[in-house]
Each structure stands twice: as C-alpha cells, then as structure tokens.
Protein backbone atom coordinates (compact mmCIF):
# COMPACT_ATOMS: atom_id res chain seq x y z
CA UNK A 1 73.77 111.59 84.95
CA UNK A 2 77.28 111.84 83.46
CA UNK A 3 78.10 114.69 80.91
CA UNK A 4 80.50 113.56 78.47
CA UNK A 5 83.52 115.54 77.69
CA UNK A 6 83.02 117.78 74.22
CA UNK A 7 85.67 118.90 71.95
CA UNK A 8 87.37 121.12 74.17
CA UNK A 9 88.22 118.04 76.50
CA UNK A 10 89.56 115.89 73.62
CA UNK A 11 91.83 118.92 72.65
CA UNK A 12 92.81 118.40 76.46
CA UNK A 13 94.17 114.84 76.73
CA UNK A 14 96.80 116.62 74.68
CA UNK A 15 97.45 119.05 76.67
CA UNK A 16 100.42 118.98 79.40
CA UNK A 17 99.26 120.23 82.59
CA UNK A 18 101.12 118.65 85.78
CA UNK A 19 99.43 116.26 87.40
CA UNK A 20 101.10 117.72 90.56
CA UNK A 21 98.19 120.46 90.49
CA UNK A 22 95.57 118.06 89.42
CA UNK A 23 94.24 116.10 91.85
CA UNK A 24 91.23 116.69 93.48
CA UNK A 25 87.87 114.75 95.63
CA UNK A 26 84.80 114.89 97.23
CA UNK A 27 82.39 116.84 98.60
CA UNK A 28 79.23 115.59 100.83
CA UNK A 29 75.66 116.42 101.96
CA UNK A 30 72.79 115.66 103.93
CA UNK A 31 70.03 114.65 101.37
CA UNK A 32 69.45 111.06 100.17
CA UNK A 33 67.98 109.58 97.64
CA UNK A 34 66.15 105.98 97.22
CA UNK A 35 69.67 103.98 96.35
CA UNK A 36 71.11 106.14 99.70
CA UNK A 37 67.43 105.35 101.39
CA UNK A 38 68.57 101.48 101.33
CA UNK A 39 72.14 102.49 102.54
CA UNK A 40 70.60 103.31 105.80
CA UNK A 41 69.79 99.82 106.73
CA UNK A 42 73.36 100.19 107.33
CA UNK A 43 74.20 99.38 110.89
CA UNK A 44 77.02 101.89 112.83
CA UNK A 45 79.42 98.75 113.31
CA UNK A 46 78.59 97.43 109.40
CA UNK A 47 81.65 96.09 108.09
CA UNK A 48 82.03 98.38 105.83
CA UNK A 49 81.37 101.71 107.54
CA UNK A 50 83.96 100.12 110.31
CA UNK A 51 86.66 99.62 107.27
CA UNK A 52 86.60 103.11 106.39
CA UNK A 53 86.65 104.82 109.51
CA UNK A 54 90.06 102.65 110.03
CA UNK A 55 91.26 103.88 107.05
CA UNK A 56 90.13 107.07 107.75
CA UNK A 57 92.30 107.11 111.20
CA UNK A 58 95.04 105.75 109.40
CA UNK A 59 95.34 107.99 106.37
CA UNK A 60 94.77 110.69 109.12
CA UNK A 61 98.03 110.19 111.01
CA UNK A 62 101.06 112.58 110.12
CA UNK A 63 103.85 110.69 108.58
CA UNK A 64 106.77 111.01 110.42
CA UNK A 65 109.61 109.68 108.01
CA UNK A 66 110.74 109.66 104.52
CA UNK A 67 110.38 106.77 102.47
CA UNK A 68 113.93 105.98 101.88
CA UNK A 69 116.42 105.01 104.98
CA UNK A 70 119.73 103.66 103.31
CA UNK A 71 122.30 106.21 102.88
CA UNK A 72 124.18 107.26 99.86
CA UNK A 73 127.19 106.10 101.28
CA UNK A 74 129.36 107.49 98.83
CA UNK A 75 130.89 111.30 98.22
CA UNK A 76 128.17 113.03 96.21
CA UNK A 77 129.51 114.82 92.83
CA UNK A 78 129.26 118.67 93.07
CA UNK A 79 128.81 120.93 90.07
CA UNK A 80 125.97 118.59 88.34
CA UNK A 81 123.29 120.50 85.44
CA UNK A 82 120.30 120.08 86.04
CA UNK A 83 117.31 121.41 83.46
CA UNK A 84 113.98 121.39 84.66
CA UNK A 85 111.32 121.60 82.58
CA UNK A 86 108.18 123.70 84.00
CA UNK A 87 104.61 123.08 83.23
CA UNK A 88 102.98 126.16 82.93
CA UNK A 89 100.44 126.21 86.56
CA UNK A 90 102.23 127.38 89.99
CA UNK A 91 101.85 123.98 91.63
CA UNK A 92 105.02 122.65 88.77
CA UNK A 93 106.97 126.01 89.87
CA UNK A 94 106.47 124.66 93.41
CA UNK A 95 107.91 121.02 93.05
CA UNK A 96 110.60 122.81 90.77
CA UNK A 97 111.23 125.49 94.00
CA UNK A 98 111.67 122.26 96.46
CA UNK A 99 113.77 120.60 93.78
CA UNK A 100 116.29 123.32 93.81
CA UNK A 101 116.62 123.86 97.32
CA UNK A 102 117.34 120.50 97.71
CA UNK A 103 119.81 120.54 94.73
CA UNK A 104 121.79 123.34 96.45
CA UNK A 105 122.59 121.61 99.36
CA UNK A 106 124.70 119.51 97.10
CA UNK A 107 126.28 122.47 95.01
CA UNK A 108 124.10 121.68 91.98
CA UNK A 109 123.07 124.18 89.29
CA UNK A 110 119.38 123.76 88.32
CA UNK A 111 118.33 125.67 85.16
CA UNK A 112 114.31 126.14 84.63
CA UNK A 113 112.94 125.73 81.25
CA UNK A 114 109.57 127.34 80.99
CA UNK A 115 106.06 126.25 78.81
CA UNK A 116 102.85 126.92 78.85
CA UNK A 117 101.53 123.14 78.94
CA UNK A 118 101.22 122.93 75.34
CA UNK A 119 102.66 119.82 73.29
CA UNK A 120 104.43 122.57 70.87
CA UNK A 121 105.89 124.27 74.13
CA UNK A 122 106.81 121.05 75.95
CA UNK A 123 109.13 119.77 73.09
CA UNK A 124 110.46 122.96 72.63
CA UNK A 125 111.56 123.00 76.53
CA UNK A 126 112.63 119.25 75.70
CA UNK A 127 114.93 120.31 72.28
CA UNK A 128 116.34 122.83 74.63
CA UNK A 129 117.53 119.99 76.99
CA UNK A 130 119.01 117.96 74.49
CA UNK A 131 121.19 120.94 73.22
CA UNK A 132 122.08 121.87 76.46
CA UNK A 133 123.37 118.27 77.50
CA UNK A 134 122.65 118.66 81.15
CA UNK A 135 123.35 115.98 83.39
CA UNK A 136 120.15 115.09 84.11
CA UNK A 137 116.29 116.35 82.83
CA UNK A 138 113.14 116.91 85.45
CA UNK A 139 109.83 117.51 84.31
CA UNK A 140 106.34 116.25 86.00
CA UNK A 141 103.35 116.09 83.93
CA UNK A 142 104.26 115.12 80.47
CA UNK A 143 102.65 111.78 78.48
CA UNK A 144 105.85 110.48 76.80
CA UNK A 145 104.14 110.29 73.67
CA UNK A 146 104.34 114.19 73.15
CA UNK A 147 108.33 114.31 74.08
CA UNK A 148 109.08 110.56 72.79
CA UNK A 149 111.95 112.18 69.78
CA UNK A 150 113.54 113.93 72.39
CA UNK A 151 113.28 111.43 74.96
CA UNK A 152 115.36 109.21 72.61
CA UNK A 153 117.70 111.49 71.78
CA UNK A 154 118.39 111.95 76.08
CA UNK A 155 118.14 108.21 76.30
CA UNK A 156 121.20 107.72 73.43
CA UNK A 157 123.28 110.63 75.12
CA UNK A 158 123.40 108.77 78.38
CA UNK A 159 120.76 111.49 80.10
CA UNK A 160 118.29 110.77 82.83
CA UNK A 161 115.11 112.03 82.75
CA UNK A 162 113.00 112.02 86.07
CA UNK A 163 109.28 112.17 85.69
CA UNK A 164 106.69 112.55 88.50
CA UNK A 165 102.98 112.46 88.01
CA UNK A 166 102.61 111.04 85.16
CA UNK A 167 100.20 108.76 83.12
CA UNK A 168 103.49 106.21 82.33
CA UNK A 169 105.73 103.94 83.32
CA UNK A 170 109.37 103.52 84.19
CA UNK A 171 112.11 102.51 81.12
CA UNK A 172 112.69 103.44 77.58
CA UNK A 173 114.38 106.71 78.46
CA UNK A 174 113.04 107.29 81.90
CA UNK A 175 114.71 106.37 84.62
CA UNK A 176 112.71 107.77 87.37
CA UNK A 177 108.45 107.87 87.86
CA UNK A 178 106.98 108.69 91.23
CA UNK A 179 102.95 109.27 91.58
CA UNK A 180 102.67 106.99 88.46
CA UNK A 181 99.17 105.09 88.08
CA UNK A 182 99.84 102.90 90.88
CA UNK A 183 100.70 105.42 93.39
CA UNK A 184 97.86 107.50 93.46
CA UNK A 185 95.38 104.66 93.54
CA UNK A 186 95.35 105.20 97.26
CA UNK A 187 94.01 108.80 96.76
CA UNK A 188 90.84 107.51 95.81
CA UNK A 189 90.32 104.95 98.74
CA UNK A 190 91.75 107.85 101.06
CA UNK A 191 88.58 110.15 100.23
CA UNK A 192 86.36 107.21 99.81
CA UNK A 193 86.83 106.49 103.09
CA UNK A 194 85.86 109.65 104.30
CA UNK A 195 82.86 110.00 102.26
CA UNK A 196 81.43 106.39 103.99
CA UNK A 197 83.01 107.66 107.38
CA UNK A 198 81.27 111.04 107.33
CA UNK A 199 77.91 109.79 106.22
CA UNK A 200 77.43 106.61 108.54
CA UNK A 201 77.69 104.99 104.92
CA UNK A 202 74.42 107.04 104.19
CA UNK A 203 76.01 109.02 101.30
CA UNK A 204 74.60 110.39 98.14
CA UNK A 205 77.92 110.85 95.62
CA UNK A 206 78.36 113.13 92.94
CA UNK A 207 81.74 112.75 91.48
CA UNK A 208 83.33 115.39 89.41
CA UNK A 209 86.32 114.46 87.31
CA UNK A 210 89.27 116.13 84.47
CA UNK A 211 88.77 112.87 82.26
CA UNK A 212 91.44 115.18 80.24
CA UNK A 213 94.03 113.94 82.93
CA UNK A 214 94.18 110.43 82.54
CA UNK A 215 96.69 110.48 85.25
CA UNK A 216 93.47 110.34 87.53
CA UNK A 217 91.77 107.50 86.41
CA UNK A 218 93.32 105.23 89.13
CA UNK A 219 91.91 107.83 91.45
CA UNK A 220 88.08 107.86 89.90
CA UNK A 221 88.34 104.23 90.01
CA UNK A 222 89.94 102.89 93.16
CA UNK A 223 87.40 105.60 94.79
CA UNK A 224 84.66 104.10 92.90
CA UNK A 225 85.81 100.34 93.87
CA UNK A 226 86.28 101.23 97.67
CA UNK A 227 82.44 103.48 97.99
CA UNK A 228 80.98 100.33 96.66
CA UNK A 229 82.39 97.60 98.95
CA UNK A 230 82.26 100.29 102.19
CA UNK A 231 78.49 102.09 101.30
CA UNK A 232 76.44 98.87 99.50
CA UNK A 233 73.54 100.67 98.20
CA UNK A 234 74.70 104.45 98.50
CA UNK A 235 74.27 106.70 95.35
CA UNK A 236 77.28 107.74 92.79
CA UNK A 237 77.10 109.66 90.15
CA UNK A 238 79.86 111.02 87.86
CA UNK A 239 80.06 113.67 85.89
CA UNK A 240 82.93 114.61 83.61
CA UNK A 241 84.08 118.42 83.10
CA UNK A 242 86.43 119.86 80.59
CA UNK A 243 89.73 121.75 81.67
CA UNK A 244 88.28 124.95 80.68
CA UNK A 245 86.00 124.90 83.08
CA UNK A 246 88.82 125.59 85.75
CA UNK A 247 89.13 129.41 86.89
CA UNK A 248 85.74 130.16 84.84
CA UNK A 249 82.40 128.31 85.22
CA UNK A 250 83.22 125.44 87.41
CA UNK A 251 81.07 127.00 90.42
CA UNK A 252 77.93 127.35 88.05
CA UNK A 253 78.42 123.83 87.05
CA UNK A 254 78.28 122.58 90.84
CA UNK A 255 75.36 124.74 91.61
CA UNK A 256 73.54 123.93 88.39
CA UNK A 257 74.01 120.25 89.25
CA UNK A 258 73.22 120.45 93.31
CA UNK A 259 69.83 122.14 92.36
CA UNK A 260 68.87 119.67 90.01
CA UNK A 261 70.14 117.23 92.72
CA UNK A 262 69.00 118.69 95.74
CA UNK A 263 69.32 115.05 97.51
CA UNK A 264 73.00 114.50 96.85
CA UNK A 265 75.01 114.70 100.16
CA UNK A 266 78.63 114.58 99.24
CA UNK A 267 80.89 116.37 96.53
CA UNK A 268 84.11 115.02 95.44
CA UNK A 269 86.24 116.66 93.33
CA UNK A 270 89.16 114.87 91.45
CA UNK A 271 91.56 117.93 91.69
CA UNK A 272 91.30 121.16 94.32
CA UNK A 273 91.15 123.12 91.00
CA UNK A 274 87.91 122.33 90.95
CA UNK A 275 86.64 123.49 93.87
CA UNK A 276 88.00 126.74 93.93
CA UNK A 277 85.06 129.16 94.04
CA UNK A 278 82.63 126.78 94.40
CA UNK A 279 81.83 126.76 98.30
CA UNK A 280 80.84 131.01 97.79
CA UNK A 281 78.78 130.11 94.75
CA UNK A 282 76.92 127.40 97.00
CA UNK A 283 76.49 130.18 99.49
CA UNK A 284 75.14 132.41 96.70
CA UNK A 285 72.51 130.00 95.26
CA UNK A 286 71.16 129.36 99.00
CA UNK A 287 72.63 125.76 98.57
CA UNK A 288 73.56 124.13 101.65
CA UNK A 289 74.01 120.69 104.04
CA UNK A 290 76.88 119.74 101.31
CA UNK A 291 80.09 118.39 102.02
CA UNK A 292 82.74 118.72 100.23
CA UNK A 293 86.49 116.64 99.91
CA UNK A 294 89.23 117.51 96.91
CA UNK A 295 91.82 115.46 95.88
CA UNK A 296 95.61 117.35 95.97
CA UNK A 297 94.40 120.30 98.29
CA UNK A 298 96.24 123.27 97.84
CA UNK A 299 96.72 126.82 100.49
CA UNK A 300 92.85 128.01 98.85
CA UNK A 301 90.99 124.59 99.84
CA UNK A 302 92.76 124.14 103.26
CA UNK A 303 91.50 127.97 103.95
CA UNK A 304 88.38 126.67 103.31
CA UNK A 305 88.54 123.88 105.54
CA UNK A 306 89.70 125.82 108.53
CA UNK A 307 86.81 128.38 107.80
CA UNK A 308 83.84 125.31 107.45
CA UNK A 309 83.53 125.34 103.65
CA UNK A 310 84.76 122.16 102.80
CA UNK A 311 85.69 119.36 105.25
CA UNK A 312 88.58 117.59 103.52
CA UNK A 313 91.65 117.01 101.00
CA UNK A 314 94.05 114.60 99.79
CA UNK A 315 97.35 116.24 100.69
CA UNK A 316 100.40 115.42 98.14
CA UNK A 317 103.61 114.98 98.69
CA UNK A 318 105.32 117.74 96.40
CA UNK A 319 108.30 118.42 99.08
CA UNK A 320 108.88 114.95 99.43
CA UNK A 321 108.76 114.05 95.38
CA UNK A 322 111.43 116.83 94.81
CA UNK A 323 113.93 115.76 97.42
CA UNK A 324 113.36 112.24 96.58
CA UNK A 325 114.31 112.84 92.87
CA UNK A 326 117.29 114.58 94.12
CA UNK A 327 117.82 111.44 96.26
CA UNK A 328 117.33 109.34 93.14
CA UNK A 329 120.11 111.71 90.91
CA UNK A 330 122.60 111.41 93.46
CA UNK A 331 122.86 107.96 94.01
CA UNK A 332 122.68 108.09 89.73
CA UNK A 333 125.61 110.38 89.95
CA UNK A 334 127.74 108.23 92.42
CA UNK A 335 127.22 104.74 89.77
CA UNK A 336 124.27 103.41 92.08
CA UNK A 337 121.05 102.53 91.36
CA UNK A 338 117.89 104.30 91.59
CA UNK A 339 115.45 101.42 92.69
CA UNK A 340 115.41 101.95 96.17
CA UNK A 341 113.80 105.76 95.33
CA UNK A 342 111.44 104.04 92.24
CA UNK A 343 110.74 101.51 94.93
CA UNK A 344 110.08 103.66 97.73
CA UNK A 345 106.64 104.84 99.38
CA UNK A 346 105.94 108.85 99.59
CA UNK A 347 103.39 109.63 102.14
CA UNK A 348 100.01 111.17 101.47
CA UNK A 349 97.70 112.16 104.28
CA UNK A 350 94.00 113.03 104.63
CA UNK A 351 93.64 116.79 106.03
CA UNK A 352 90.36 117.80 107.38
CA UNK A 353 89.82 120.31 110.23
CA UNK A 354 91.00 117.84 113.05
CA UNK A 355 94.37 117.69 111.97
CA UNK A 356 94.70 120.87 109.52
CA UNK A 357 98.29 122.14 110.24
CA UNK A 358 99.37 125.56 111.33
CA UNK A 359 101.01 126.32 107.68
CA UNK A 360 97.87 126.29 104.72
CA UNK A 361 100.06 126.34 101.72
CA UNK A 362 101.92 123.61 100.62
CA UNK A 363 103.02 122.24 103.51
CA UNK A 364 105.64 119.26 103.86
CA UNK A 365 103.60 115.91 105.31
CA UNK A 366 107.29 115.26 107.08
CA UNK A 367 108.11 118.13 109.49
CA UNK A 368 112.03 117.69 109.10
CA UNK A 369 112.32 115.62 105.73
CA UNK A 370 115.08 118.30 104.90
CA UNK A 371 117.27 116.38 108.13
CA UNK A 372 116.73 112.66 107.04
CA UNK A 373 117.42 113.36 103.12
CA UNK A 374 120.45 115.33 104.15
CA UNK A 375 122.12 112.17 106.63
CA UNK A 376 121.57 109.97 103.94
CA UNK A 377 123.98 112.25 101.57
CA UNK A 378 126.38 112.60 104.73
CA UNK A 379 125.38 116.33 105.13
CA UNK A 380 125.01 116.83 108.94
C-alpha cells in the first residue's frame, strides 16, 4: 500500500531543503509474507543473493583516496570571495563548515548567506550574491528553476556557481554539480544490497520515501531495480511521506504501518531524517525483529547502530564534496578547467556495526583527504 503525498507534499517540491541532509534507506525484519514465502526457494549461493553480498563487501571497504590525483600545478590566487548560500537544516551548515576550512588554507574569504529553505528566502540569498559580485557562489540544494533570474544574472557577470546535491544538471550558469541524479544512483543499490544480504534474499520491504525531494528518485529507483534482480519474489512496498512529517509524527507513521504489517522484515528509509525517533517508538509499541538501513546517516543513526537499533546507513561524502568544490574553484581561478572535479568519483560507503568508525558524527570516508587536496594545490 502506497500513501500518496497530500497538499502539504506538493507545497514541498517547492521547497529548498539540501539534499545533503536528505538521504535516507532501509530498515529490515524477520516476518514474511507469501511474495517473501516464494523468495525462500532461494538457495544461499543464488545468483543473486551472491551479487549482493559482493557488493555489500565492496561498498563496505573504507575508501582510502580522493577522487582527483592531478595537481593544480599552478600558483593558486589568494584573496578570492566566496558567498555561500545556506539552506536552512545543520547538515548545509556542515558542508558550508568543511568548505571554509578548506578555503582558508588558500587565504580565501568565505561569506555565509543564510535562508530558511524557502523559494522567497533562497532568491533573496541569491540577489544578495549578485550585488555582492563575489568571485564565485556555493549553494547545495536548490532546483534552478527557483534561482534561474539570478542564475543569469551570475552567468552574464562571469560568476561561477557550484551546486551539490541537486535535482539538475551541469551548464547554463552552473559550472559545477556533484551528487547530481547520476551520482547517487549507487545509494540505492548500496542498501539494496544489504537488504538481500541480510535476509538470505528472504526480505519483506517497506520503503519509505520524501517524494518532495526529487533529488532521490534515482535512489528509490536504482534500489527498486537492484531488490528485484537480487531477491526475485521478495515483497516491496512503498509508501510516500510528506516533509512535515520529519521531527513530528514520522515514528507513529512507522509503527502504525509495522502493526498493520506485522510480516514486513526490513525498513528502508530514503533519508536518516526519517528514522530519527523511530527505533524508541518501535520499542514503545512492543514492535520488534525489524531491521532497519537509512540512506545519508548522520551522528543520531550511527548512535543507533552502535547501540543495536538500526543495522545500517549510506554514509555521504560531505567533507569530500566541500574540498572538492574548493578543488574545482581553484583550478577555475588559475584559467583551468573544472572537468576533472565534474568528472571525478566521491566515495560513499555502507556503515553498519562491523565497520562503524570511532567518530559518529559526520565523519570524513578519507582519513587524511585534508593531505592529498592540499599536494595537489602545492601546500605541503
């Protein structure tokens, strides 16, 4: 059973919230039910349930180098303007935090522009920009379509804009998109391949997704198209939540589901917003033998995979993104290119309690990414 999204979620898909905190997946249990009944014919060494536990192992290893190895080779300007326009949720203050530090290491003057996630605020922060004639505009987030006037006006004044997580593509004013559409495909096969791994491709799927972030569509889908071709005959159900729901009655809506449920075996959310609360709630309503994966984990659901509440997350690359983009500006700023950053890989990595690291916030998937960015700008 799907719910479709009411009013408030329509409203949504106009509102700017950062991808960067919006990514979630998965959750799983021990019930079946008669499409997960036939998934048990499944053999241990099927085909498919052998697929995802390599991909499993593979998205579990700890990358160990940034995606971009060719220097700058060139003396990097200092004194460069840099606005950065927030997005209203900590996660957007966090890839603006990493930004800046790496932005001081080249004597660069980064100048925050707050909103609250609203189109009104967003082109507010954006007019701002344009009158302040930076050298260069950040922002993660933000559909084009709500900033297009000013991204013109940046676009005819010779400005770069960077974007990151964002439902678009590169051109037409913006010369920078990482975690785009076809980057964060892989998050869904990441925690579809747990799912199948953690079941014995025995899983019973319930699927909850922002449809209000289209930005995770490639996720739903690609999660979808791998649970299919790994667990033939396994159980998925979606079920589509509005924004508000974050922070307020998201728990009750799990709970309310589960019980109606009671054979689903796996929860997956599309964002770790989602699951915040939700593992005490389950507690509370005497729900259990659930398991549960989130897609962009965050400090709350790594806590609760070190403490047995849920079993995994999609980690993102936010430390990574922001000293890539810096990457990106200098090689701008010394008349390069920027396509071997646009062109370039960032890491993800599957966290669950085997390979949880010692630091539960936002953690950097590259121990010493701070080192390699700084010898390719001929710092140390």
């Amino acid at each position: 059973m799907s719910s479709r999204p009411g009013r408030a979620v329509r409203r949504a898909l106009t509102a700017l919230v950062p991808v960067t905190a919006l990514f979630t997946l998965a959750a799983c249990g021990n019930d079946t039910t008669p499409a997960a009944d036939a998934a048990k014919a499944a053999a241990p060494d099927s085909p498919g349930l052998a697929a995802a536990r390599k991909a499993v192992q593979k998205y579990s290893a700890h990358p160990d180098k940034i995606p971009v190895t060719e220097p700058v080779g060139k003396k990097i300007p200092a004194g460069k303007k840099i606005d950065f326009i927030l997005c209203g949720v900590q996660s957007c203050q966090d890839l603006a935090d990493f930004f800046t530090e790496a932005a001081n290491q080249l004597d660069w003057k980064v100048k925050e522009l707050a909103t609250q996630g609203t189109p009104e605020s967003v082109q507010a922060a954006y007019d701002q920009a344009v009158r302040d004639k930076p050298d260069a505009v950040v922002a993660s987030g933000f559909p084009r379509a709500v900033y297009a006037k000013q991204l013109a006006q940046l676009k005819a004044a010779g400005i770069p804009v960077i974007q990151s997580n964002a439902d678009d593509v590169v051109g037409d004013g913006i010369s920078l998109l990482k975690n785009g559409p076809k980057d964060v495909a892989v998050q869904g096969e990441m925690l579809a391949s747990w799912v199948v791994a953690d079941s014995g491709a025995k899983a019973d799927t319930v699927y909850f997704d922002l449809p209000a972030y289209t930005i995770l569509k490639p996720v739903k889908d690609t999660f979808a198209a791998k649970y299919k071709e790994w667990c033939a005959g396994c159980a998925l159900d979606t079920v589509d939540v509005p924004i508000t729901s974050i922070g307020k009655d998201m728990p009750d809506r799990v709970v309310s589901y589960l019980r109606s449920h009671p054979k689903v075996t796996h929860v997956v959310f599309s964002l770790g917003l989602l699951n915040v609360g939700v593992p005490a709630a389950l507690k509370t309503a005497g729900v259990t033998g659930k398991h549960i994966a989130v897609n962009v984990g965050d400090g709350q659901n790594y806590q609760y995979i070190q403490s047995g509440l849920s079993d995994a997350a999609m980690a993102l690359n936010s430390h990574e993104t922001a000293w890539l983009q810096v990457d990106a500006l200098a090689r701008h700023f010394t008349g390069q290119s920027m396509d071997v950053d646009q062109k370039a890989v960032l890491p993800n990595m599957l966290i669950t309690k085997d390979n949880l690291p010692k630091v539960l916030g936002d953690f950097p998937l590259v121990e010493n990414y701070q080192a390699q960015f700084e010898a390719l700008w001929g710092l140390n």
